[in-house]
C-alpha atoms as a PDB file:
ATOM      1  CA  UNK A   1       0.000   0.000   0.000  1.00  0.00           C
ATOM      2  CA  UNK A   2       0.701   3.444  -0.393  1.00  0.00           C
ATOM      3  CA  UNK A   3       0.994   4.848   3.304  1.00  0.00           C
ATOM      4  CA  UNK A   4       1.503   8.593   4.651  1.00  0.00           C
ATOM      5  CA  UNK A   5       2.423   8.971   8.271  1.00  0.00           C
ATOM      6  CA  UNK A   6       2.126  11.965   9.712  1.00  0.00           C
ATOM      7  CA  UNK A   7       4.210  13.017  12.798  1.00  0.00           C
ATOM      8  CA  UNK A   8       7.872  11.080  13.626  1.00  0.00           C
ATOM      9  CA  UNK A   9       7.832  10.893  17.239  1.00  0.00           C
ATOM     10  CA  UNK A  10       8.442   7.718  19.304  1.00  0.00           C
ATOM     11  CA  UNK A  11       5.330   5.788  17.655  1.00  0.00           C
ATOM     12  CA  UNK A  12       5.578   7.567  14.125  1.00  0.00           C
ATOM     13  CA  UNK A  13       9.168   6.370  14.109  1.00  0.00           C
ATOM     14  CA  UNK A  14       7.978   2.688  14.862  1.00  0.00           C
ATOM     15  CA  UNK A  15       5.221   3.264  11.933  1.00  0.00           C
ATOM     16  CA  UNK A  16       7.742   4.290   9.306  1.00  0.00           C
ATOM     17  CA  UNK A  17      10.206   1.539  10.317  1.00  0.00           C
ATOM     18  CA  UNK A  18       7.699  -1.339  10.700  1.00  0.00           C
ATOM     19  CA  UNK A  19       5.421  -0.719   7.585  1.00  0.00           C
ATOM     20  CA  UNK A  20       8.432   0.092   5.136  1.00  0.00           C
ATOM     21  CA  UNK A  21       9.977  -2.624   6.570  1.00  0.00           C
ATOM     22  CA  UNK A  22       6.962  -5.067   5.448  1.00  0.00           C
ATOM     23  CA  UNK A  23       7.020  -4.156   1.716  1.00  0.00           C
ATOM     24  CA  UNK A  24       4.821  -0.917   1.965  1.00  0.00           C
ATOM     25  CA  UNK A  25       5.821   2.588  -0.001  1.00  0.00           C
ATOM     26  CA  UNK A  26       5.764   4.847   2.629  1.00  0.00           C
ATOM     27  CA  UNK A  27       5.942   8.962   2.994  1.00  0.00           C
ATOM     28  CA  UNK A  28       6.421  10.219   6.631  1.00  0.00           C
ATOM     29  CA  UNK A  29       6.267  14.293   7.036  1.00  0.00           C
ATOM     30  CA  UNK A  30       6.437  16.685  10.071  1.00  0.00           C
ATOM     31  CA  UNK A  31       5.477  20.101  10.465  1.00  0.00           C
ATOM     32  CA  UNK A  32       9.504  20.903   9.907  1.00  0.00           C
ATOM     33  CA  UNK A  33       9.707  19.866   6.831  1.00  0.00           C
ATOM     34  CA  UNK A  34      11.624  16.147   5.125  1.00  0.00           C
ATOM     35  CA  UNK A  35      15.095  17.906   5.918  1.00  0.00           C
ATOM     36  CA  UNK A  36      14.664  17.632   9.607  1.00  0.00           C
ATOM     37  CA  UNK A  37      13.723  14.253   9.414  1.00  0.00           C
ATOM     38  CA  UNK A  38      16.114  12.025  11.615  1.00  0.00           C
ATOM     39  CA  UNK A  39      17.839   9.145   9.332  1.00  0.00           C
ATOM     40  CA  UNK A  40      17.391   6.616  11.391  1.00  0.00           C
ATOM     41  CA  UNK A  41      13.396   6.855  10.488  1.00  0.00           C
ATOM     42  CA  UNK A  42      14.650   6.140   6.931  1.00  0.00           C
ATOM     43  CA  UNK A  43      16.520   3.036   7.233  1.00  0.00           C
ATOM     44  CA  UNK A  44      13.659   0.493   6.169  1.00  0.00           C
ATOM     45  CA  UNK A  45      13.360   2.550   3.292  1.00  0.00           C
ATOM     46  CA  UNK A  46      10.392   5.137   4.231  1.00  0.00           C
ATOM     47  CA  UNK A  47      10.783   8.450   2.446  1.00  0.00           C
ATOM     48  CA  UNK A  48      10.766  11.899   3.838  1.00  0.00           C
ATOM     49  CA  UNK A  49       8.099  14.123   2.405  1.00  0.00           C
ATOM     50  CA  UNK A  50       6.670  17.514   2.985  1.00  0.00           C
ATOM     51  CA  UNK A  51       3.053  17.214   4.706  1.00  0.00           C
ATOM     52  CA  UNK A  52       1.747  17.948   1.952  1.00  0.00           C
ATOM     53  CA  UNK A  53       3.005  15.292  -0.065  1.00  0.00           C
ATOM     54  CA  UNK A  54       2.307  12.640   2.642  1.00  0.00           C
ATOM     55  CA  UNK A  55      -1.304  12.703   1.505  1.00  0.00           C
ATOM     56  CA  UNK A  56      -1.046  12.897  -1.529  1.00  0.00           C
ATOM     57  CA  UNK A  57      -2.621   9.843  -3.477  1.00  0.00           C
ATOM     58  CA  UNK A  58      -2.393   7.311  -0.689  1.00  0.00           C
ATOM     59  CA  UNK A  59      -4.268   4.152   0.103  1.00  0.00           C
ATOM     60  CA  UNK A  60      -4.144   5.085   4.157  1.00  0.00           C
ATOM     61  CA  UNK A  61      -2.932   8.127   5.769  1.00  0.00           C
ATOM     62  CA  UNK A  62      -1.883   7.819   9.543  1.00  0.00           C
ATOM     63  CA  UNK A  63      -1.469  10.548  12.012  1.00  0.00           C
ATOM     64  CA  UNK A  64       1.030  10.072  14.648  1.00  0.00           C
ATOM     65  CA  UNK A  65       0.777  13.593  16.604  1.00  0.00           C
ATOM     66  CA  UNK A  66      -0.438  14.865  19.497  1.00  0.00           C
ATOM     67  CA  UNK A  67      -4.458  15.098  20.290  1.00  0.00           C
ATOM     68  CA  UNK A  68      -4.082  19.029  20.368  1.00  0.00           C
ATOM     69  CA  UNK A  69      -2.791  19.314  17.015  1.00  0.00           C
ATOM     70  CA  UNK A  70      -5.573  17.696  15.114  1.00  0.00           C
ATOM     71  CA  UNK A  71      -7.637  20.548  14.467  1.00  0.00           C
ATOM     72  CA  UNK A  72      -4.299  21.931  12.231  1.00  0.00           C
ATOM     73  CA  UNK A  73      -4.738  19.016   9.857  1.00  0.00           C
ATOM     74  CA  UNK A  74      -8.354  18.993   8.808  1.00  0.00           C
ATOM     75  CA  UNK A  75      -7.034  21.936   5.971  1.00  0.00           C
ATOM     76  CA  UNK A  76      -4.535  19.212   4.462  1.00  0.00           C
ATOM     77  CA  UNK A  77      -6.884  16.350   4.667  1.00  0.00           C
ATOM     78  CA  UNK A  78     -10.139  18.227   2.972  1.00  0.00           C
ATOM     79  CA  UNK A  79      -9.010  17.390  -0.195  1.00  0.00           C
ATOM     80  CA  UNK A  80      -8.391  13.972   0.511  1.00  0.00           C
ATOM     81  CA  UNK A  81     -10.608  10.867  -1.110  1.00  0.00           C
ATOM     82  CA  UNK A  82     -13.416   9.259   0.928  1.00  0.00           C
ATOM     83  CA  UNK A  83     -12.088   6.283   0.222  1.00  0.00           C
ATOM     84  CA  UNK A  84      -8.285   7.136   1.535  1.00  0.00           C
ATOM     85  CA  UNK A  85      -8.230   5.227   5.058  1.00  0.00           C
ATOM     86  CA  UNK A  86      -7.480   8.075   8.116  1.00  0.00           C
ATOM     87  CA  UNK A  87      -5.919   6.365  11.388  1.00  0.00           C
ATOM     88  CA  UNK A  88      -5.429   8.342  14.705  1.00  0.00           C
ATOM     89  CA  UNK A  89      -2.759   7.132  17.099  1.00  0.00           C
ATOM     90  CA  UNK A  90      -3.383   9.910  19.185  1.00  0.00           C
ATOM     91  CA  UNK A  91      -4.530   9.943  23.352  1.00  0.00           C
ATOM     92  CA  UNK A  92      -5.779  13.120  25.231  1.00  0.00           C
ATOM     93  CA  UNK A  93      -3.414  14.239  27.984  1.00  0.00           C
ATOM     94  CA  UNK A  94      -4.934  17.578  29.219  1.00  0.00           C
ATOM     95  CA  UNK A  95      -1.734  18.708  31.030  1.00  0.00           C
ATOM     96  CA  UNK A  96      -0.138  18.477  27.302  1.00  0.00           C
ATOM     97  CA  UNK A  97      -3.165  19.254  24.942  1.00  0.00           C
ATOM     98  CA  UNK A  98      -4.769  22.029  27.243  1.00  0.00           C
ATOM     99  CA  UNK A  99      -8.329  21.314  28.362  1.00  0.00           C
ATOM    100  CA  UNK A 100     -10.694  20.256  25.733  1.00  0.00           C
ATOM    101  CA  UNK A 101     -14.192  21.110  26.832  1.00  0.00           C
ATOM    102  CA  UNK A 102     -16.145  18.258  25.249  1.00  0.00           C
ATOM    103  CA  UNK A 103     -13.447  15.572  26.143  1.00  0.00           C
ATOM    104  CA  UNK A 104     -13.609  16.989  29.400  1.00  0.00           C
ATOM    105  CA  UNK A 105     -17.616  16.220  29.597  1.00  0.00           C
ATOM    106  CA  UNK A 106     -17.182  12.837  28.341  1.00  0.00           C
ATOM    107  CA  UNK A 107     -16.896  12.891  24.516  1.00  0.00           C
ATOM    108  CA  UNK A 108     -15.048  10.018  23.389  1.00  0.00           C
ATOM    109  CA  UNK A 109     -11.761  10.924  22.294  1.00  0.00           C
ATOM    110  CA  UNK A 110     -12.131   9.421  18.710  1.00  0.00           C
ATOM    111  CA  UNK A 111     -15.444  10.844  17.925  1.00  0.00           C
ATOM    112  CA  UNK A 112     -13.494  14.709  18.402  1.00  0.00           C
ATOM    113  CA  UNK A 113     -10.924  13.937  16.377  1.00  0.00           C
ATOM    114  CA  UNK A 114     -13.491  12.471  13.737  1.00  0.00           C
ATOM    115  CA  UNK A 115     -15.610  15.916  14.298  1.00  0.00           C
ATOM    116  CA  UNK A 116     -12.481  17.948  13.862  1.00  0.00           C
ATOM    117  CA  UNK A 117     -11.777  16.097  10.628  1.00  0.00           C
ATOM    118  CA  UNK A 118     -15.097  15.976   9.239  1.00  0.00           C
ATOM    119  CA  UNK A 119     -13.954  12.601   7.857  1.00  0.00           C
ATOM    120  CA  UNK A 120     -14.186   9.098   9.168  1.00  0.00           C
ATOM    121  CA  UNK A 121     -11.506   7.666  10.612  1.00  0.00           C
ATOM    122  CA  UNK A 122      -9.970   4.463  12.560  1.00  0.00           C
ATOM    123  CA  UNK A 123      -8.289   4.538  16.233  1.00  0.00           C
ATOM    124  CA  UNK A 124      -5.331   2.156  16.214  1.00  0.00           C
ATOM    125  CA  UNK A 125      -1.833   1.956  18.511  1.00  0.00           C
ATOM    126  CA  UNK A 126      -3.180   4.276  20.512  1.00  0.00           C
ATOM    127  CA  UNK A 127      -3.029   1.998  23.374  1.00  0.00           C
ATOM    128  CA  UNK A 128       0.385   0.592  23.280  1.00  0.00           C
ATOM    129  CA  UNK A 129       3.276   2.402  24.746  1.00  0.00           C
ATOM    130  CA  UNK A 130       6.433   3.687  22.883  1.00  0.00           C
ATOM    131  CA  UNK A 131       8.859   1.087  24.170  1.00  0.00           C
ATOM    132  CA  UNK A 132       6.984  -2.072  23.889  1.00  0.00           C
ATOM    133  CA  UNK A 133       5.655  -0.910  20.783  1.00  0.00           C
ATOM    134  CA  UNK A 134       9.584  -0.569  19.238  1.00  0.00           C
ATOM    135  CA  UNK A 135      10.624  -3.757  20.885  1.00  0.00           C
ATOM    136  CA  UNK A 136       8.217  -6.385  21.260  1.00  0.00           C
ATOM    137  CA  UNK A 137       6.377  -6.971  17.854  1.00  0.00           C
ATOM    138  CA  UNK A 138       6.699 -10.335  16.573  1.00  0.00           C
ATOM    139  CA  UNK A 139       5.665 -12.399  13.720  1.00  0.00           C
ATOM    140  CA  UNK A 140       2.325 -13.437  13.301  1.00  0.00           C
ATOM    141  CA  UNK A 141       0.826 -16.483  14.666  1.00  0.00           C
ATOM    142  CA  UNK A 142       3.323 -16.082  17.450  1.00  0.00           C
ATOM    143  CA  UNK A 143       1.301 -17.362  20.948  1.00  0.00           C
ATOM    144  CA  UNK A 144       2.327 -14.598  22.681  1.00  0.00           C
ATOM    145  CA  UNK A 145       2.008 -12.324  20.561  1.00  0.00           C
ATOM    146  CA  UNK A 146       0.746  -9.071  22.205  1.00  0.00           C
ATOM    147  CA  UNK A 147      -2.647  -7.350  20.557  1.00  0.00           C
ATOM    148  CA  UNK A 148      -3.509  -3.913  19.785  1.00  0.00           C
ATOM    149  CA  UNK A 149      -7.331  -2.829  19.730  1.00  0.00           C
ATOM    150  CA  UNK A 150      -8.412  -0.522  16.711  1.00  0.00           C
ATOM    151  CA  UNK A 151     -11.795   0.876  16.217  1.00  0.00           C
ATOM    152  CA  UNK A 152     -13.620   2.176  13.269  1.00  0.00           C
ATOM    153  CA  UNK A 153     -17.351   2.367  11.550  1.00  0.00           C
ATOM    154  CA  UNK A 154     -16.468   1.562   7.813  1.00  0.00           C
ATOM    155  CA  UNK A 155     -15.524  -1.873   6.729  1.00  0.00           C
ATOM    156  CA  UNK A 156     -13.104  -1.170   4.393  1.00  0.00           C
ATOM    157  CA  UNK A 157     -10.967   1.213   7.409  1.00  0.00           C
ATOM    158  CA  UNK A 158     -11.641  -1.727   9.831  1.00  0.00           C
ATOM    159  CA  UNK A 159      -9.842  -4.057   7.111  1.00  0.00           C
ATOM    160  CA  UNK A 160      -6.686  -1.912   6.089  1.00  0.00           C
ATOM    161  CA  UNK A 161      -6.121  -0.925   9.405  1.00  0.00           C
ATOM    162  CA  UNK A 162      -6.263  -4.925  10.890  1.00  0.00           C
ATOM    163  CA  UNK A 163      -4.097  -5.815   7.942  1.00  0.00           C
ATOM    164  CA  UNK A 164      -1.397  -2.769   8.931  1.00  0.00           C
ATOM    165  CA  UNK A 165      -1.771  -3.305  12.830  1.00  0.00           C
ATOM    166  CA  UNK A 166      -0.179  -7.004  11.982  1.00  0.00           C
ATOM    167  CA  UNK A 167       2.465  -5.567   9.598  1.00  0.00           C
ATOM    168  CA  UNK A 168       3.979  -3.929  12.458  1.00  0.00           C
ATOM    169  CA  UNK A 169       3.997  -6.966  14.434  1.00  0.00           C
ATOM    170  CA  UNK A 170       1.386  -7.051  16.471  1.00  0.00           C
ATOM    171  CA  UNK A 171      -2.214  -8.764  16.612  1.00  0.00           C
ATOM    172  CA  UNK A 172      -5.373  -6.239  15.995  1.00  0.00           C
ATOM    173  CA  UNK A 173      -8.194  -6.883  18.425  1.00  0.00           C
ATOM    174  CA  UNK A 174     -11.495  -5.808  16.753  1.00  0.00           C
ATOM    175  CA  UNK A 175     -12.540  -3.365  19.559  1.00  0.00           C
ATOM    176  CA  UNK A 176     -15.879  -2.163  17.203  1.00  0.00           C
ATOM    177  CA  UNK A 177     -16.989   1.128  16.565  1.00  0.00           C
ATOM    178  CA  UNK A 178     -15.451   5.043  17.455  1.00  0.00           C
ATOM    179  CA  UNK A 179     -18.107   5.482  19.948  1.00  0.00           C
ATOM    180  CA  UNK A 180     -16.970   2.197  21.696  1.00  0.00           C
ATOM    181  CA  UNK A 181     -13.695   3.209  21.520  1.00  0.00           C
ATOM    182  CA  UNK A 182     -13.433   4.869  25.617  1.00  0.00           C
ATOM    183  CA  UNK A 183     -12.188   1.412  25.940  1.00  0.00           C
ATOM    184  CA  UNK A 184      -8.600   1.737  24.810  1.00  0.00           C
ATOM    185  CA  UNK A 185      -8.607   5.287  25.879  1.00  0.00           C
ATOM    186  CA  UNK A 186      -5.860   6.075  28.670  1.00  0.00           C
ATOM    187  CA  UNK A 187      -7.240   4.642  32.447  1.00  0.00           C
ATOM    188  CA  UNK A 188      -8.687   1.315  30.556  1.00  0.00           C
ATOM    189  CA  UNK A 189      -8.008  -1.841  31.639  1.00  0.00           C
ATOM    190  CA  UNK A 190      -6.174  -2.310  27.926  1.00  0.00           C
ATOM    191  CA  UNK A 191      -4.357   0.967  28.234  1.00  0.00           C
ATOM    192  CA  UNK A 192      -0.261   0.179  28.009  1.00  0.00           C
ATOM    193  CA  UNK A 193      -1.149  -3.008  29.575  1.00  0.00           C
ATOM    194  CA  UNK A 194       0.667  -5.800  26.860  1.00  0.00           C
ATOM    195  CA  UNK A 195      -2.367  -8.213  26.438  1.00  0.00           C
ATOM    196  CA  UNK A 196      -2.903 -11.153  24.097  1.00  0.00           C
ATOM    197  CA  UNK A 197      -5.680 -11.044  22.001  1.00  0.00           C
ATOM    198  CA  UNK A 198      -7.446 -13.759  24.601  1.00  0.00           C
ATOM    199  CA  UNK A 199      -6.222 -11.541  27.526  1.00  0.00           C
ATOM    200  CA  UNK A 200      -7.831  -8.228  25.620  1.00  0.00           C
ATOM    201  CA  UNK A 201     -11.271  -9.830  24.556  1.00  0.00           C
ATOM    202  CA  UNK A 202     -11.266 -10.822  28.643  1.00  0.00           C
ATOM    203  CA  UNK A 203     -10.651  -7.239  29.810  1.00  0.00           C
ATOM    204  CA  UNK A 204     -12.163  -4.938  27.374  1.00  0.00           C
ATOM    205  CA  UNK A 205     -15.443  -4.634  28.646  1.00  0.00           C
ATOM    206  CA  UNK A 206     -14.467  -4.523  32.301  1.00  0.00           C
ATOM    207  CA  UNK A 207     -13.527  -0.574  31.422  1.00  0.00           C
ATOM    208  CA  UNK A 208     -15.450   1.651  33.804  1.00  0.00           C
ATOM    209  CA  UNK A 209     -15.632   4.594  31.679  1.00  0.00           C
ATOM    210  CA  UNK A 210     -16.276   7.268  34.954  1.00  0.00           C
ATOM    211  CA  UNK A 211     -13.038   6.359  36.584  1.00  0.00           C
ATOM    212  CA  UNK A 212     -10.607   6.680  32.755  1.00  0.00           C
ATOM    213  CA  UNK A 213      -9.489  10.147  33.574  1.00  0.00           C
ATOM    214  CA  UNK A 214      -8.925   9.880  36.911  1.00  0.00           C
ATOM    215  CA  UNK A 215      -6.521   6.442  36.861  1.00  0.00           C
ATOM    216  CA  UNK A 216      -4.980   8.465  33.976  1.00  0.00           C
ATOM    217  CA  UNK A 217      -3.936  11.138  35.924  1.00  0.00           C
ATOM    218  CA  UNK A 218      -2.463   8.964  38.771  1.00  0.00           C
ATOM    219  CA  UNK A 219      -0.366   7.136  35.810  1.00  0.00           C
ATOM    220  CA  UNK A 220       0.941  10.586  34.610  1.00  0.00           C
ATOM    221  CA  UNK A 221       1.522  11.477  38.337  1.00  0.00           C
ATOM    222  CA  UNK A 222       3.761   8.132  38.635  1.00  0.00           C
ATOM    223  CA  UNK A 223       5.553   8.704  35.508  1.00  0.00           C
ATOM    224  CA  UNK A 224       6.489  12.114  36.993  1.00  0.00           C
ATOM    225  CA  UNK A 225       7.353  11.541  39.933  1.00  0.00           C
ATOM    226  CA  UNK A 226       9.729   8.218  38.699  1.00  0.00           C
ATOM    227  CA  UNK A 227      11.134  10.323  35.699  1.00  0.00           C
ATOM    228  CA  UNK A 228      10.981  13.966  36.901  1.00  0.00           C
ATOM    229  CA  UNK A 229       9.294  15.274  33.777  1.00  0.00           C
ATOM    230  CA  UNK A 230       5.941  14.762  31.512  1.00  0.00           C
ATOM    231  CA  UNK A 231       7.883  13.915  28.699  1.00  0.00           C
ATOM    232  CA  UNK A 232      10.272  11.582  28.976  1.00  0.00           C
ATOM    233  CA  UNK A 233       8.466   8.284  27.650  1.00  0.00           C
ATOM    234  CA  UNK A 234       8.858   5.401  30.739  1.00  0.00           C
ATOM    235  CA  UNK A 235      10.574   2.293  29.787  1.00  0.00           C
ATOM    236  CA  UNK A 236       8.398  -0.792  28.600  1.00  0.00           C
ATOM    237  CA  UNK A 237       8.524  -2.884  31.981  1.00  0.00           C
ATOM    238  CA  UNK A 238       7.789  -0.164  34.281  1.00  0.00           C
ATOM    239  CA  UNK A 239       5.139   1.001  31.811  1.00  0.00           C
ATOM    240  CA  UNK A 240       3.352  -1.547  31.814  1.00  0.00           C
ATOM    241  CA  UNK A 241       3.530  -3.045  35.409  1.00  0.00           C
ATOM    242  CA  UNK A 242       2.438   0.635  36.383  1.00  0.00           C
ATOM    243  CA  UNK A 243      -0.459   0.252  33.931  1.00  0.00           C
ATOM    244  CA  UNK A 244      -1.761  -3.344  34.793  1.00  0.00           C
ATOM    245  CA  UNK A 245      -1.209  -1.911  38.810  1.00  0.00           C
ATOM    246  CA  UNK A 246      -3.588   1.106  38.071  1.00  0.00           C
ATOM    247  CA  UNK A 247      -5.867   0.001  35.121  1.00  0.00           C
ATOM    248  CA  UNK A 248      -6.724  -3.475  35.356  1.00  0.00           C
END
């Protein structure tokens, strides 16, 4: 497929490497433009790309930034086919992404970035963190092979998105539509937490969507306190014993 990935962070970087890696033509951009673009993110053979480029005639476009920045995108993406598959990899952090009123009240997370789009999209790696999601992808049909849960309302988004979830290594757990999709937001019991498929389709519905934002916030207060900043991403053991301590 012809992929775009916008944003080159810690999970963009994964994206490029992963999906280039598996035989896919891929375009990664940030808002700095292709020279900026570390080398490293190149080595599987992903090009860089202005943004603009990035969407340009693609099968799937995915969007690796953070949840504040959305609303800057909808411009580049108007243009875009109906049938080009969107994916968000984005969580809300309101200490990072300022308050957002209707997230705040209980919007789903998805269903914002959808509105701020005015396009369908799909929710995918969302819940995985940085670390395990660079180092523990394996082959497929691999028993412990940890799953990711993606969400979407059209067929043919649920499909590419499966398909690319496994290209990167991991299994996709069909976690159903964008308004379902609280249930891989931070605070759920699937958040971060490394799960098997079997281990996800256990735990998924005992999310208790009241109590997301506050076991969020005592995760970010851990990570803080352990690593004496809100950015610096925690490494993939602490992560996710942290996670299954306060989420599950």
């Amino acid at each position: 497929m012809k992929l775009g990935i916008i944003g080159v962070g810690h999970i963009g970087k994964t994206l490029a490497l992963t999906l280039s890696a598996a035989g896919h033509e891929v375009n990664v951009a940030n808002s700095r433009g292709p020279e900026t673009i570390d080398t490293d993110v190149l080595a599987t053979g992903a090009k860089a790309v202005t943004v603009q480029q990035a969407v340009l005639d693609k099968d799937a476009i995915i969007l690796s930034i953070p949840l504040n920045r959305i609303p800057e995108i909808a411009p580049l993406l108007a243009g875009v086919s109906d049938e080009t598959v969107v994916i968000d990899t984005s969580n809300y952090y309101p200490g990072r992404d300022n308050k957002i009123d209707s997230i705040e009240a209980g919007q789903v997370e998805s269903l914002w970035v959808q509105e701020q789009l005015e396009r369908p999209v799909a929710k995918a790696w969302n819940a995985i963190g940085s670390d395990s999601f660079a180092k523990k992808g394996k082959p497929a049909e691999s028993p412990d092979r940890i799953a990711i849960p993606i969400a979407a309302d059209r067929e043919m988004d649920r499909k590419v998105t499966i398909a690319l979830v496994s290209d990167t290594g991991f299994d996709a757990f069909d976690a159903d539509s964008l308004a379902d999709s609280w249930r891989q937001q931070p605070g759920a019991p699937v958040y971060g937490t490394d799960l098997t498929l079997k281990e996800i389709e256990a735990a998924i519905d005992t999310a208790e969507r009241e109590r997301l934002p506050k076991r969020r916030d005592l995760a970010v207060a851990a990570f803080q306190e352990r690593l004496g900043d809100a950015t610096t991403n925690p490494d993939a053991d602490y992560g996710v014993r942290l996670s299954r301590v306060l989420y599950m």
